[in-house]
PDB file of N, CA and C in Angstrom:
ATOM      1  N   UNK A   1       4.591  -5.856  -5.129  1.00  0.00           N
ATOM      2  CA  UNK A   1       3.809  -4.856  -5.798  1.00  0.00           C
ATOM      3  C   UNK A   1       4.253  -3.489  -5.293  1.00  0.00           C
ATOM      4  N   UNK A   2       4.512  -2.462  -6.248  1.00  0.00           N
ATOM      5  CA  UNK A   2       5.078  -1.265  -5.823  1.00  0.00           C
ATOM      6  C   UNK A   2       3.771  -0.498  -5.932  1.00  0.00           C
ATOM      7  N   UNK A   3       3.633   1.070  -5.306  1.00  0.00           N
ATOM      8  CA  UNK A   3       2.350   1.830  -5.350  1.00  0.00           C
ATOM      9  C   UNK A   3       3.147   2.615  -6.461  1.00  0.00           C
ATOM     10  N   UNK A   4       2.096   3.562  -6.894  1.00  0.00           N
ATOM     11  CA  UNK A   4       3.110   4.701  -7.819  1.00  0.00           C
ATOM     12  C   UNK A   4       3.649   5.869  -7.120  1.00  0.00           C
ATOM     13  N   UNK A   5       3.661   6.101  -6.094  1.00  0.00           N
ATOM     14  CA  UNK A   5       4.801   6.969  -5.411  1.00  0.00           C
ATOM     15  C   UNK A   5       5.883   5.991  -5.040  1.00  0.00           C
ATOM     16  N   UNK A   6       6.331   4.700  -4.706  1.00  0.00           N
ATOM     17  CA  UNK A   6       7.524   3.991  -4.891  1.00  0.00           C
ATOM     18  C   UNK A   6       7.831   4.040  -6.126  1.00  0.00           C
ATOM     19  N   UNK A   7       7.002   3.875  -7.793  1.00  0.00           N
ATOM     20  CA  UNK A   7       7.300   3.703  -8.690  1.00  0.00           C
ATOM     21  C   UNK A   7       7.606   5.392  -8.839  1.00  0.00           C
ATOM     22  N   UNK A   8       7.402   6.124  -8.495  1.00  0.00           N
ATOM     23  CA  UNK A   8       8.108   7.849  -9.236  1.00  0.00           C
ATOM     24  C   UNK A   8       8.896   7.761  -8.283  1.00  0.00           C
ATOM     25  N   UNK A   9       9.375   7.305  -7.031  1.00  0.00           N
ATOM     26  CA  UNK A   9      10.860   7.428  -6.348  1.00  0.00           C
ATOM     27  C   UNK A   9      11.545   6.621  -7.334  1.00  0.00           C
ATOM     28  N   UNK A  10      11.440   5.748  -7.819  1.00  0.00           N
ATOM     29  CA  UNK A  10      12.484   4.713  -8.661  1.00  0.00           C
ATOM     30  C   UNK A  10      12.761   5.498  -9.636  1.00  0.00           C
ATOM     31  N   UNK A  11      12.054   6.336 -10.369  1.00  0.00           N
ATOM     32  CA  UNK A  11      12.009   6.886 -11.755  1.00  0.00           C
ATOM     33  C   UNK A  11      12.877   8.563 -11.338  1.00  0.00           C
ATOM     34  N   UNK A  12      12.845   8.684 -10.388  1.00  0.00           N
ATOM     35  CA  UNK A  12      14.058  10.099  -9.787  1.00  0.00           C
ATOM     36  C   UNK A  12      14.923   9.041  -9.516  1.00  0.00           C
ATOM     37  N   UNK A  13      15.425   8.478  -8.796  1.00  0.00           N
ATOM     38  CA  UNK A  13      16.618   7.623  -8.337  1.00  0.00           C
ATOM     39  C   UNK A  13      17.147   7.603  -9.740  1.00  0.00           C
ATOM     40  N   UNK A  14      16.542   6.132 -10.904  1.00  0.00           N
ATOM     41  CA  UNK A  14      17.353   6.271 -11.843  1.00  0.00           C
ATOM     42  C   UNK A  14      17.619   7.226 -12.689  1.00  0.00           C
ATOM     43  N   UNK A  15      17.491   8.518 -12.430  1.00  0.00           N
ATOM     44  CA  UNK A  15      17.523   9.510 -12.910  1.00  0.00           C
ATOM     45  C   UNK A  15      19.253  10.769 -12.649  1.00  0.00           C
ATOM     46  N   UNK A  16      19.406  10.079 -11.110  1.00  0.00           N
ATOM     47  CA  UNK A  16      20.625  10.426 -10.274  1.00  0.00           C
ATOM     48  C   UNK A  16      19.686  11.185  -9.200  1.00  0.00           C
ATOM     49  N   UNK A  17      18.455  11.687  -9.646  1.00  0.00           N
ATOM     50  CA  UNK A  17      17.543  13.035  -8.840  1.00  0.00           C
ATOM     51  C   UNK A  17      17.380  12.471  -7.502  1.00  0.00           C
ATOM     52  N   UNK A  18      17.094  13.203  -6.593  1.00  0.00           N
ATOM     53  CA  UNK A  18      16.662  12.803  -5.202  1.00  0.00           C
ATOM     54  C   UNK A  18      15.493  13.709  -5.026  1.00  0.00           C
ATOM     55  N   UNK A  19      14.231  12.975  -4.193  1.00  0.00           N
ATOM     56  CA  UNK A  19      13.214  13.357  -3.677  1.00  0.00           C
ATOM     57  C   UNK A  19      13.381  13.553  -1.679  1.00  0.00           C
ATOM     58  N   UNK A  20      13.277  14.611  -1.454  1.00  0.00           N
ATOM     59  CA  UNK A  20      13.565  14.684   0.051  1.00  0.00           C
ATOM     60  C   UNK A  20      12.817  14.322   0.344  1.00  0.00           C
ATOM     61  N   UNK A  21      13.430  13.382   1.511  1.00  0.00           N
ATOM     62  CA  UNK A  21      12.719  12.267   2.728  1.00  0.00           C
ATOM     63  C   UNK A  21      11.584  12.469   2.745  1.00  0.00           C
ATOM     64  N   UNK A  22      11.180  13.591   3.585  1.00  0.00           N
ATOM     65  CA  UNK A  22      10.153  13.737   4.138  1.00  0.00           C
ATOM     66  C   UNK A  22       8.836  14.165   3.145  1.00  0.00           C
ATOM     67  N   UNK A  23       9.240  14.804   2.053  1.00  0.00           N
ATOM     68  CA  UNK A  23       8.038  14.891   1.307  1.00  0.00           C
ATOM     69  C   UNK A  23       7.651  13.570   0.868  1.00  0.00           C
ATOM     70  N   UNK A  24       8.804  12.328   0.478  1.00  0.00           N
ATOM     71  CA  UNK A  24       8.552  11.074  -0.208  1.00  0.00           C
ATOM     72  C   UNK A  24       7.918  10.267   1.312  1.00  0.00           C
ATOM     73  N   UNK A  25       7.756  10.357   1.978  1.00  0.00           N
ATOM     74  CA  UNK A  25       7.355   9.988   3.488  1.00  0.00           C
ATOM     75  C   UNK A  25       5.903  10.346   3.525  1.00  0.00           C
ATOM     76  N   UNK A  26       5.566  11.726   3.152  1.00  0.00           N
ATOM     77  CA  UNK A  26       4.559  12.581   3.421  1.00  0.00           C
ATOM     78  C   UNK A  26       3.575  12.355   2.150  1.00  0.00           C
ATOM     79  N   UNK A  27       3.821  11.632   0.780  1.00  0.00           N
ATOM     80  CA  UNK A  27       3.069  11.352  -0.390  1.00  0.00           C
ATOM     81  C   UNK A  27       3.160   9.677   0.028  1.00  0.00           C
ATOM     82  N   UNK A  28       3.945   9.256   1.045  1.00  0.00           N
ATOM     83  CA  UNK A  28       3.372   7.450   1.017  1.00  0.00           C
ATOM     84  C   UNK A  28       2.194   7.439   1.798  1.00  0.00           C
ATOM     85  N   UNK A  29       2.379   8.081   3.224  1.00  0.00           N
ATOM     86  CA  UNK A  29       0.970   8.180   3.725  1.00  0.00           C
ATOM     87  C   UNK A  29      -0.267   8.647   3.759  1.00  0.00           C
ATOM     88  N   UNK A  30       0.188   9.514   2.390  1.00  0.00           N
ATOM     89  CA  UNK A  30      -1.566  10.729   1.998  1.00  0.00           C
ATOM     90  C   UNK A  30      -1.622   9.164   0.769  1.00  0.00           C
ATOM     91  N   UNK A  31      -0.857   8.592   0.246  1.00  0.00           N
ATOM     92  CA  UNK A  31      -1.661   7.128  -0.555  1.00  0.00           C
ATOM     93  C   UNK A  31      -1.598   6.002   0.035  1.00  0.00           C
ATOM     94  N   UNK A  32      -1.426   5.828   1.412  1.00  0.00           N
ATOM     95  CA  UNK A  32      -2.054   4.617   2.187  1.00  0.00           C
ATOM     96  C   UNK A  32      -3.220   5.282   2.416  1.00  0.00           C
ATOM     97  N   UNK A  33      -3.580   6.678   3.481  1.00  0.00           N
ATOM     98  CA  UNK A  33      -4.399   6.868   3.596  1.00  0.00           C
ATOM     99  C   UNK A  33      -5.917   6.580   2.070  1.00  0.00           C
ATOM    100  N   UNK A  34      -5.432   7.515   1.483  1.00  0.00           N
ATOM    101  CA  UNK A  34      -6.354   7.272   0.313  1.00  0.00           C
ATOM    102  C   UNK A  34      -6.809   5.954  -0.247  1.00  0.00           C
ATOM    103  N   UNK A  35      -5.671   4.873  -0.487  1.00  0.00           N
ATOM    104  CA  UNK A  35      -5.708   3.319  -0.413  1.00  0.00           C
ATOM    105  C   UNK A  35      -7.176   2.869   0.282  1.00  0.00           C
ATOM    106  N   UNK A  36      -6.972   2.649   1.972  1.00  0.00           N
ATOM    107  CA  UNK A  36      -7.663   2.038   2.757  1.00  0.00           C
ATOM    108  C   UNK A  36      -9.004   2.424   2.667  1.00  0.00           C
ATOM    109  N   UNK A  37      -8.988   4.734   2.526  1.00  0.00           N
ATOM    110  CA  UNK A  37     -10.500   4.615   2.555  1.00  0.00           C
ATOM    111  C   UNK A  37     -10.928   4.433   1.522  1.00  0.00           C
ATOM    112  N   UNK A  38     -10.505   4.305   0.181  1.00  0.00           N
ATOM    113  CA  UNK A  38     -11.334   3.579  -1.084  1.00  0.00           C
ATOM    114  C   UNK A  38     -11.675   2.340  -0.385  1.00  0.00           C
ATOM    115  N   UNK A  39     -11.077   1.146   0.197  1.00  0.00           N
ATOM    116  CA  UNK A  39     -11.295   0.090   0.383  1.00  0.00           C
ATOM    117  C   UNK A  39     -12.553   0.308   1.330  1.00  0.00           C
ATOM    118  N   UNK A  40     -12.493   1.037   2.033  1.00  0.00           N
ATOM    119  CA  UNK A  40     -13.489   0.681   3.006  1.00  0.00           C
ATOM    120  C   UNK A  40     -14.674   1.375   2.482  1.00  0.00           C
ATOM    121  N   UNK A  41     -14.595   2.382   1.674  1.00  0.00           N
ATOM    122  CA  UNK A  41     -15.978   2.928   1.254  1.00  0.00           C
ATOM    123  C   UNK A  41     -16.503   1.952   0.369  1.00  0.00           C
ATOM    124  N   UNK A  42     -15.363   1.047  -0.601  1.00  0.00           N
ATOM    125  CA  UNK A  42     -16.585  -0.096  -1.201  1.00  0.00           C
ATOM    126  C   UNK A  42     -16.535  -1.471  -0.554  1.00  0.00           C
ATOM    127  N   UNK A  43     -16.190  -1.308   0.906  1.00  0.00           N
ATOM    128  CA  UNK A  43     -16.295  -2.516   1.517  1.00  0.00           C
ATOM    129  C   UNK A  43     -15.670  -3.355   1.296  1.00  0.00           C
ATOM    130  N   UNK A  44     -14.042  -2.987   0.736  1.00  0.00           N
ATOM    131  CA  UNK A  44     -13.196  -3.807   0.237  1.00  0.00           C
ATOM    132  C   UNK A  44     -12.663  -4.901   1.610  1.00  0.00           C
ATOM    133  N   UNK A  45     -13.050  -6.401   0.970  1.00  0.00           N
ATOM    134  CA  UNK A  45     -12.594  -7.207   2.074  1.00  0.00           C
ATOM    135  C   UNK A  45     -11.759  -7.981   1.127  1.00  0.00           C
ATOM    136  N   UNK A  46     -10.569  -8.577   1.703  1.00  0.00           N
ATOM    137  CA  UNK A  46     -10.166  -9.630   0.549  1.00  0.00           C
ATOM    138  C   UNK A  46      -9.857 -10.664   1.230  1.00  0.00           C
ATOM    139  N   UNK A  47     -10.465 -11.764   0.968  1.00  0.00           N
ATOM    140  CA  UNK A  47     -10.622 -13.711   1.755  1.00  0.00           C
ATOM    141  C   UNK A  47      -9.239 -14.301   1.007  1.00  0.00           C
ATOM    142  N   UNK A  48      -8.198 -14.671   1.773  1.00  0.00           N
ATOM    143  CA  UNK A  48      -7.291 -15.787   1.269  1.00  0.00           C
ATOM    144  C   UNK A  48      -7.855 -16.783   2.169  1.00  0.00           C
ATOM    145  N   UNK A  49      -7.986 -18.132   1.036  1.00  0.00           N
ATOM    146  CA  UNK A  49      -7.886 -19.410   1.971  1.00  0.00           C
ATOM    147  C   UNK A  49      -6.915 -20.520   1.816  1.00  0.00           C
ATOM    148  N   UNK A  50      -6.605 -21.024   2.717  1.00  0.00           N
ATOM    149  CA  UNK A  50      -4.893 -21.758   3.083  1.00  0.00           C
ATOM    150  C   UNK A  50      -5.659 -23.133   2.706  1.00  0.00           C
ATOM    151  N   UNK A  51      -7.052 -23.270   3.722  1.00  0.00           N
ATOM    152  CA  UNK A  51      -7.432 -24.400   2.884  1.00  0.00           C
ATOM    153  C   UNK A  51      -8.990 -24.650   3.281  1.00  0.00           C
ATOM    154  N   UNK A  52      -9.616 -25.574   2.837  1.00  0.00           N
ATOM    155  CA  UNK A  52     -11.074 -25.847   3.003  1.00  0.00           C
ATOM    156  C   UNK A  52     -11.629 -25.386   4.182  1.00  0.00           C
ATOM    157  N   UNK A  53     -10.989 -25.444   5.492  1.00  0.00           N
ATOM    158  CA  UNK A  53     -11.491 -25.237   6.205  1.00  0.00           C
ATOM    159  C   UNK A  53     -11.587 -23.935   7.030  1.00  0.00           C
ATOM    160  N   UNK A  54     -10.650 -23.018   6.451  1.00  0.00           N
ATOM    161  CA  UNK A  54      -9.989 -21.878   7.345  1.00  0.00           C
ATOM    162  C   UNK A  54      -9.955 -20.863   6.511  1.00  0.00           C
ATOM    163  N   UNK A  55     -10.512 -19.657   6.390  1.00  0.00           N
ATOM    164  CA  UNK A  55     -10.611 -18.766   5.588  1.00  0.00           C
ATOM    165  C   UNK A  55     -10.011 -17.351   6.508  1.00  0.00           C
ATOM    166  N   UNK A  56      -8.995 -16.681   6.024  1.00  0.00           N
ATOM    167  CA  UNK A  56      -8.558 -15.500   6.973  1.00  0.00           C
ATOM    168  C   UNK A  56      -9.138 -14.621   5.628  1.00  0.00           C
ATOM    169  N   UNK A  57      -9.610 -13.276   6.676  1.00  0.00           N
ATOM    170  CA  UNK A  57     -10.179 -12.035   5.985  1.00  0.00           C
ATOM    171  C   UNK A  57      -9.269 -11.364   6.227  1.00  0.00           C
ATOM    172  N   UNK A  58      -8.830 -10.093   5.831  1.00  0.00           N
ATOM    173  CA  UNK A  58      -7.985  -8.636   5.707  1.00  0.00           C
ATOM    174  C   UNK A  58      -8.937  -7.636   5.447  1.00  0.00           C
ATOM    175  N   UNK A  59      -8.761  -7.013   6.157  1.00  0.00           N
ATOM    176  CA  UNK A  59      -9.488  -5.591   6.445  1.00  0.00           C
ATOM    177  C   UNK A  59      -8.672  -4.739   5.374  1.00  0.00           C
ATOM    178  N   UNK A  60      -9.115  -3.397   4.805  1.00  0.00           N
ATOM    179  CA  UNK A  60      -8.435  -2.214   3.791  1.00  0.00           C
ATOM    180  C   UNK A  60      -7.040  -2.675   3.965  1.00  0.00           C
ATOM    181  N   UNK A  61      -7.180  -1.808   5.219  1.00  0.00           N
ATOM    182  CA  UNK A  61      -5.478  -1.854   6.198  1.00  0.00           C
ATOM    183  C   UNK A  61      -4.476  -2.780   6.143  1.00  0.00           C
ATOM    184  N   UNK A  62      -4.842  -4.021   6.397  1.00  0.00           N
ATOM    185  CA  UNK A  62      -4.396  -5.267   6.738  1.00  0.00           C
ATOM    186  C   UNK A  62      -3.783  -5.600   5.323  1.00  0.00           C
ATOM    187  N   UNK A  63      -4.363  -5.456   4.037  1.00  0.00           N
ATOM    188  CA  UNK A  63      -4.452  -5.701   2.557  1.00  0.00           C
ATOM    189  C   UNK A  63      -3.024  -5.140   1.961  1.00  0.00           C
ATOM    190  N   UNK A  64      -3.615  -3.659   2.754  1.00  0.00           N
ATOM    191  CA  UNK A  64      -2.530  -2.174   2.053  1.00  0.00           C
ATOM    192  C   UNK A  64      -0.877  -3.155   2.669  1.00  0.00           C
ATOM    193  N   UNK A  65      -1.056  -3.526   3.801  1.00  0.00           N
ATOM    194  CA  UNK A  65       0.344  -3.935   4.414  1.00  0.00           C
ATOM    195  C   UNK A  65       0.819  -4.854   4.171  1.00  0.00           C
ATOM    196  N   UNK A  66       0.080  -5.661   4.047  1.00  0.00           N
ATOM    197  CA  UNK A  66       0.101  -7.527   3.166  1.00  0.00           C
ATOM    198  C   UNK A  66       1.025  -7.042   1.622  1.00  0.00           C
ATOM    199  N   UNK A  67       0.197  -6.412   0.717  1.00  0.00           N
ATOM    200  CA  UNK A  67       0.139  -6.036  -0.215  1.00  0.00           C
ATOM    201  C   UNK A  67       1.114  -5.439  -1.004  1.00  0.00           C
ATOM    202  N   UNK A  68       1.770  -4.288  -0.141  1.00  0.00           N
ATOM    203  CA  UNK A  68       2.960  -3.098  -0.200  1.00  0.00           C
ATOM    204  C   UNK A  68       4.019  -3.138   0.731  1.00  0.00           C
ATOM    205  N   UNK A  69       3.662  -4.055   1.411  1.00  0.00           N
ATOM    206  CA  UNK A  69       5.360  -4.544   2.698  1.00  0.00           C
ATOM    207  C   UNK A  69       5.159  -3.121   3.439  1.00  0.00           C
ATOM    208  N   UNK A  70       3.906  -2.771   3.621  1.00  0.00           N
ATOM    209  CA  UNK A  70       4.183  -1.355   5.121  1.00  0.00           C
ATOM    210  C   UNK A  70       3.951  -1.705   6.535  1.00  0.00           C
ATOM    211  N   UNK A  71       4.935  -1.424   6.971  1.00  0.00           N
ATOM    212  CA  UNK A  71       3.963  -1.581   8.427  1.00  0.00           C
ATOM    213  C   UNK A  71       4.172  -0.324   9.165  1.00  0.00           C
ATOM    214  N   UNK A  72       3.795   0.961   8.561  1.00  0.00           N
ATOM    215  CA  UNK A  72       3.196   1.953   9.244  1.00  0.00           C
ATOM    216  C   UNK A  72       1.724   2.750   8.917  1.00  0.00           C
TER     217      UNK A  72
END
Protein backbone atom coordinates (compact mmCIF):
# COMPACT_ATOMS: atom_id res chain seq x y z
CA UNK A 1 0.00 0.00 0.00
CA UNK A 2 1.50 3.34 -1.05
CA UNK A 3 0.41 6.77 1.01
CA UNK A 4 -0.24 9.68 -1.44
CA UNK A 5 2.99 11.45 -0.95
CA UNK A 6 4.78 8.05 -2.30
CA UNK A 7 1.98 8.12 -4.90
CA UNK A 8 2.90 12.12 -6.04
CA UNK A 9 6.75 11.03 -5.80
CA UNK A 10 5.87 8.30 -8.47
CA UNK A 11 3.80 10.77 -10.50
CA UNK A 12 7.15 13.45 -10.62
CA UNK A 13 9.54 10.49 -11.19
CA UNK A 14 7.44 9.33 -14.19
CA UNK A 15 7.39 12.58 -15.23
CA UNK A 16 11.56 12.78 -15.48
CA UNK A 17 10.78 15.71 -12.45
CA UNK A 18 12.59 15.32 -9.19
CA UNK A 19 11.26 16.27 -5.74
CA UNK A 20 14.28 17.21 -3.33
CA UNK A 21 15.08 14.74 -0.69
CA UNK A 22 14.46 16.47 2.02
CA UNK A 23 11.23 18.18 1.35
CA UNK A 24 9.91 14.47 0.08
CA UNK A 25 11.38 13.28 3.64
CA UNK A 26 9.79 16.27 5.38
CA UNK A 27 5.93 15.62 3.68
CA UNK A 28 6.43 11.61 4.68
CA UNK A 29 6.69 12.48 8.26
CA UNK A 30 4.14 15.53 8.62
CA UNK A 31 1.72 12.21 6.99
CA UNK A 32 2.87 9.57 9.38
CA UNK A 33 2.55 12.04 11.90
CA UNK A 34 -1.01 13.02 10.83
CA UNK A 35 -1.72 9.09 10.05
CA UNK A 36 -1.18 7.87 13.75
CA UNK A 37 -2.89 10.86 15.42
CA UNK A 38 -6.14 10.28 13.39
CA UNK A 39 -5.71 6.72 14.60
CA UNK A 40 -5.39 7.42 17.98
CA UNK A 41 -7.97 10.17 18.30
CA UNK A 42 -10.59 7.50 17.07
CA UNK A 43 -8.95 4.84 18.96
CA UNK A 44 -7.84 3.19 15.97
CA UNK A 45 -6.74 -0.40 17.06
CA UNK A 46 -6.46 -3.04 14.40
CA UNK A 47 -6.66 -7.08 15.78
CA UNK A 48 -4.97 -9.61 13.25
CA UNK A 49 -5.54 -13.14 14.34
CA UNK A 50 -3.05 -16.01 13.21
CA UNK A 51 -5.45 -18.20 14.93
CA UNK A 52 -8.21 -19.06 17.57
CA UNK A 53 -6.23 -18.66 20.16
CA UNK A 54 -3.81 -15.69 19.81
CA UNK A 55 -4.91 -12.38 18.81
CA UNK A 56 -1.95 -9.60 18.26
CA UNK A 57 -3.18 -5.86 18.48
CA UNK A 58 -1.23 -2.83 16.62
CA UNK A 59 -1.27 0.34 18.04
CA UNK A 60 -1.75 3.72 15.23
CA UNK A 61 2.05 3.41 14.94
CA UNK A 62 2.61 -0.17 14.76
CA UNK A 63 -0.35 -0.23 11.77
CA UNK A 64 1.28 2.98 9.93
CA UNK A 65 4.64 0.60 9.76
CA UNK A 66 3.00 -2.80 9.19
CA UNK A 67 0.98 -1.05 6.63
CA UNK A 68 3.50 1.40 4.57
CA UNK A 69 6.94 -0.65 5.11
CA UNK A 70 8.29 2.48 7.53
CA UNK A 71 10.35 2.01 10.10
CA UNK A 72 10.96 5.54 11.05
Amino acid sequence: MKTAVQWLKEQYIDRGETIPSGVFQEALEKEKEQMIDFGKKMQLVQHVSYDDDITYCFEPEDYYKKTYNQNK
